[in-house]
Every structure is written in structure tokens, then in C-alpha cells.
Protein backbone atom coordinates (compact mmCIF):
# COMPACT_ATOMS: atom_id res chain seq x y z
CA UNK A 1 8.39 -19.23 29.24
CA UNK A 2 7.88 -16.00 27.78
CA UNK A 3 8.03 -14.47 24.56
CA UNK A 4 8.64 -10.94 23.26
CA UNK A 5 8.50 -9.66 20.03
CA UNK A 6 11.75 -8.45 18.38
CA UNK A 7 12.86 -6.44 15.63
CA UNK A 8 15.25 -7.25 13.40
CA UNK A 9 16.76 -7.50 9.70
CA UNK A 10 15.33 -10.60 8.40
CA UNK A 11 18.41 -11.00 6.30
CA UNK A 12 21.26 -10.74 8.86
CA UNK A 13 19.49 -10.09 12.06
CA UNK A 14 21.31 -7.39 13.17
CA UNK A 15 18.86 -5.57 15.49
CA UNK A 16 20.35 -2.44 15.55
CA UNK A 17 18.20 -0.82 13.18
CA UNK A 18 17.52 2.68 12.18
CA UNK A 19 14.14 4.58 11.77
CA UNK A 20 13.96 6.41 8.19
CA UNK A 21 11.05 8.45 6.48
CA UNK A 22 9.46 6.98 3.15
CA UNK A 23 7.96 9.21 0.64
CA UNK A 24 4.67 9.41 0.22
CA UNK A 25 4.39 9.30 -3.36
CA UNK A 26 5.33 6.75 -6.19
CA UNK A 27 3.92 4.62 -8.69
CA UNK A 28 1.95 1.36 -8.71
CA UNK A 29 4.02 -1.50 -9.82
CA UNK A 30 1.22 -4.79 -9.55
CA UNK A 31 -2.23 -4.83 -8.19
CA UNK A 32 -5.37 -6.60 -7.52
CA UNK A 33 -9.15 -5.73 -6.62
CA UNK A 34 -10.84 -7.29 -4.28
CA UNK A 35 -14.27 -8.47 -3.85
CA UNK A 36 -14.14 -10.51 -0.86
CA UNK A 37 -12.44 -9.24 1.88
CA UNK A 38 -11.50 -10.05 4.95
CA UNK A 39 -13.76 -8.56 8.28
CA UNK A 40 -12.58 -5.36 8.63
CA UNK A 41 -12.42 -4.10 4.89
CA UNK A 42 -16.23 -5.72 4.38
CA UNK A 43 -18.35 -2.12 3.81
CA UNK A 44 -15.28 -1.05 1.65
CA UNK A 45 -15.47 -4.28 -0.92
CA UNK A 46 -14.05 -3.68 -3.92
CA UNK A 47 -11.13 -2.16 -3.00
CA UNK A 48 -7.74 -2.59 -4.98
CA UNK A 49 -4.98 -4.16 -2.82
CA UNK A 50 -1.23 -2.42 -4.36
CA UNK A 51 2.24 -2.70 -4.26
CA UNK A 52 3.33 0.85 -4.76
CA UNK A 53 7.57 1.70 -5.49
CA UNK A 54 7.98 4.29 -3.53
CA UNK A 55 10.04 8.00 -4.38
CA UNK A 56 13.15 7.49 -3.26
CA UNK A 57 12.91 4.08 -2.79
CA UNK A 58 11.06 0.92 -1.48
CA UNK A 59 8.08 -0.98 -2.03
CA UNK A 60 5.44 -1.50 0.16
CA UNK A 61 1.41 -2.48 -0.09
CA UNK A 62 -1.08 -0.87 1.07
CA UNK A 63 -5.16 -0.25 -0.61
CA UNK A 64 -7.27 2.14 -2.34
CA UNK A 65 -10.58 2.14 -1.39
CA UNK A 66 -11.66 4.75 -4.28
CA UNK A 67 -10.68 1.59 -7.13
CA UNK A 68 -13.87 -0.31 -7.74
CA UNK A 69 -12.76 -2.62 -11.14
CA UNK A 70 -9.82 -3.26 -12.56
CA UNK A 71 -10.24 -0.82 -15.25
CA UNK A 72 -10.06 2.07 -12.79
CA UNK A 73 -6.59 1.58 -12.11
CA UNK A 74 -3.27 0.41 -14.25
CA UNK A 75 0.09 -0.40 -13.70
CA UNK A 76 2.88 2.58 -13.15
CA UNK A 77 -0.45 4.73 -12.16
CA UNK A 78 0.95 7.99 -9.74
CA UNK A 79 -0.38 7.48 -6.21
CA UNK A 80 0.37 9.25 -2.78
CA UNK A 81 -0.21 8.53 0.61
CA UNK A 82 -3.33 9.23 2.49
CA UNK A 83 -4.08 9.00 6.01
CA UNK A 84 -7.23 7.12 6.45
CA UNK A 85 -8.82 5.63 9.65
CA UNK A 86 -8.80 1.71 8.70
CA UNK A 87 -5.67 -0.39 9.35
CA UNK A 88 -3.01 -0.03 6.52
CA UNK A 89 -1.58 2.37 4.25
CA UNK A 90 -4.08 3.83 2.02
CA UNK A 91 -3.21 5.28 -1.21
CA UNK A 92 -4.94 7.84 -3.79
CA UNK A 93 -4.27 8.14 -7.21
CA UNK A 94 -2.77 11.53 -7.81
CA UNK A 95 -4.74 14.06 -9.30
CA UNK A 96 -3.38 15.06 -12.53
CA UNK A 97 -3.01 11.35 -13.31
CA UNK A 98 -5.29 10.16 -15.95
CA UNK A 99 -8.00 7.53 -15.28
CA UNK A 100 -6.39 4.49 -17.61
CA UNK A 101 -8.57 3.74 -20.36
């Protein structure tokens, strides 16, 4: 016996589904930094780990390798999408956002 992957709705598992573009900007809505990570993150320890509301809509997580403590980062912060060459979405904080005090 064999088995292949399969994508589907987890809801109603129709598997008809339908490719659409995120944004690539939106605002942090919960995060965490961490210290211990797993193999493939270990030379970027800290990092924060985020769940980021996307423009437009969705959530999804993804890390920050630029957030060292948990002062350097705060809830509804503006981040954007950058492409990076480690596993995952990486995010930036935006520019003109200020660094939360």
C-alpha cells in the first residue's frame, strides 16, 4: 500500500482548491522569541517566532531573525515579507515603524 499526499480544505475536504496571492505586509498579532531552537534555526537563536494578519486578509507564522528580546518587538508592530534563504516565511519590521519602547 501506498500513500500520496493530498490537498484539501481541512474543513469540508473539497479538493478543488484555488491558488490566491497573500500580501506581503500586515501587522503582528502574538509572538514569541526563541532561545532554543530547533537544528536548522541554531546560528540564528534568538529569533522571534510571529503570527502576522496579513493585508487583505489571513494569518500565517513565519520568523524574524533581526528580533533578539522581547523588547525589540510588540504586538500590532508593521512587518513585510522578506525572502530569505532558511525554510519559512521571514518577516521584517517595516521601516518607518518605531522600535516599541
Amino acid at each position: 500500500m501506498t500513500a500520496t499526499w493530498a490537498l484539501a480544505c481541512p474543513r469540508c475536504g473539497r479538493a478543488a482548491l484555488l491558488e490566491a496571492p497573500l500580501g506581503e505586509r500586515g501587522t503582528v498579532v502574538a509572538f514569541t522569541v526563541l532561545s532554543v531552537p530547533g537544528d536548522e534555526f541554531l546560528n540564528d537563536a534568538p529569533y522571534a517566532y510571529v503570527v502576522v494578519e496579513l493585508d487583505g486578509g489571513g494569518r500565517v507564522t513565519g520568523w524574524m531573525p533581526s528580533i533578539k528580546s522581547e523588547g525589540d518587538l510588540a504586538i500590532g508592530a508593521r512587518v513585510h515579507f522578506v525572502p530569505g534563504y532558511k525554510p519559512g516565511v521571514q518577516f521584517a519590521r517595516d521601516a518607518d515603524a518605531p522600535v516599541p519602547r
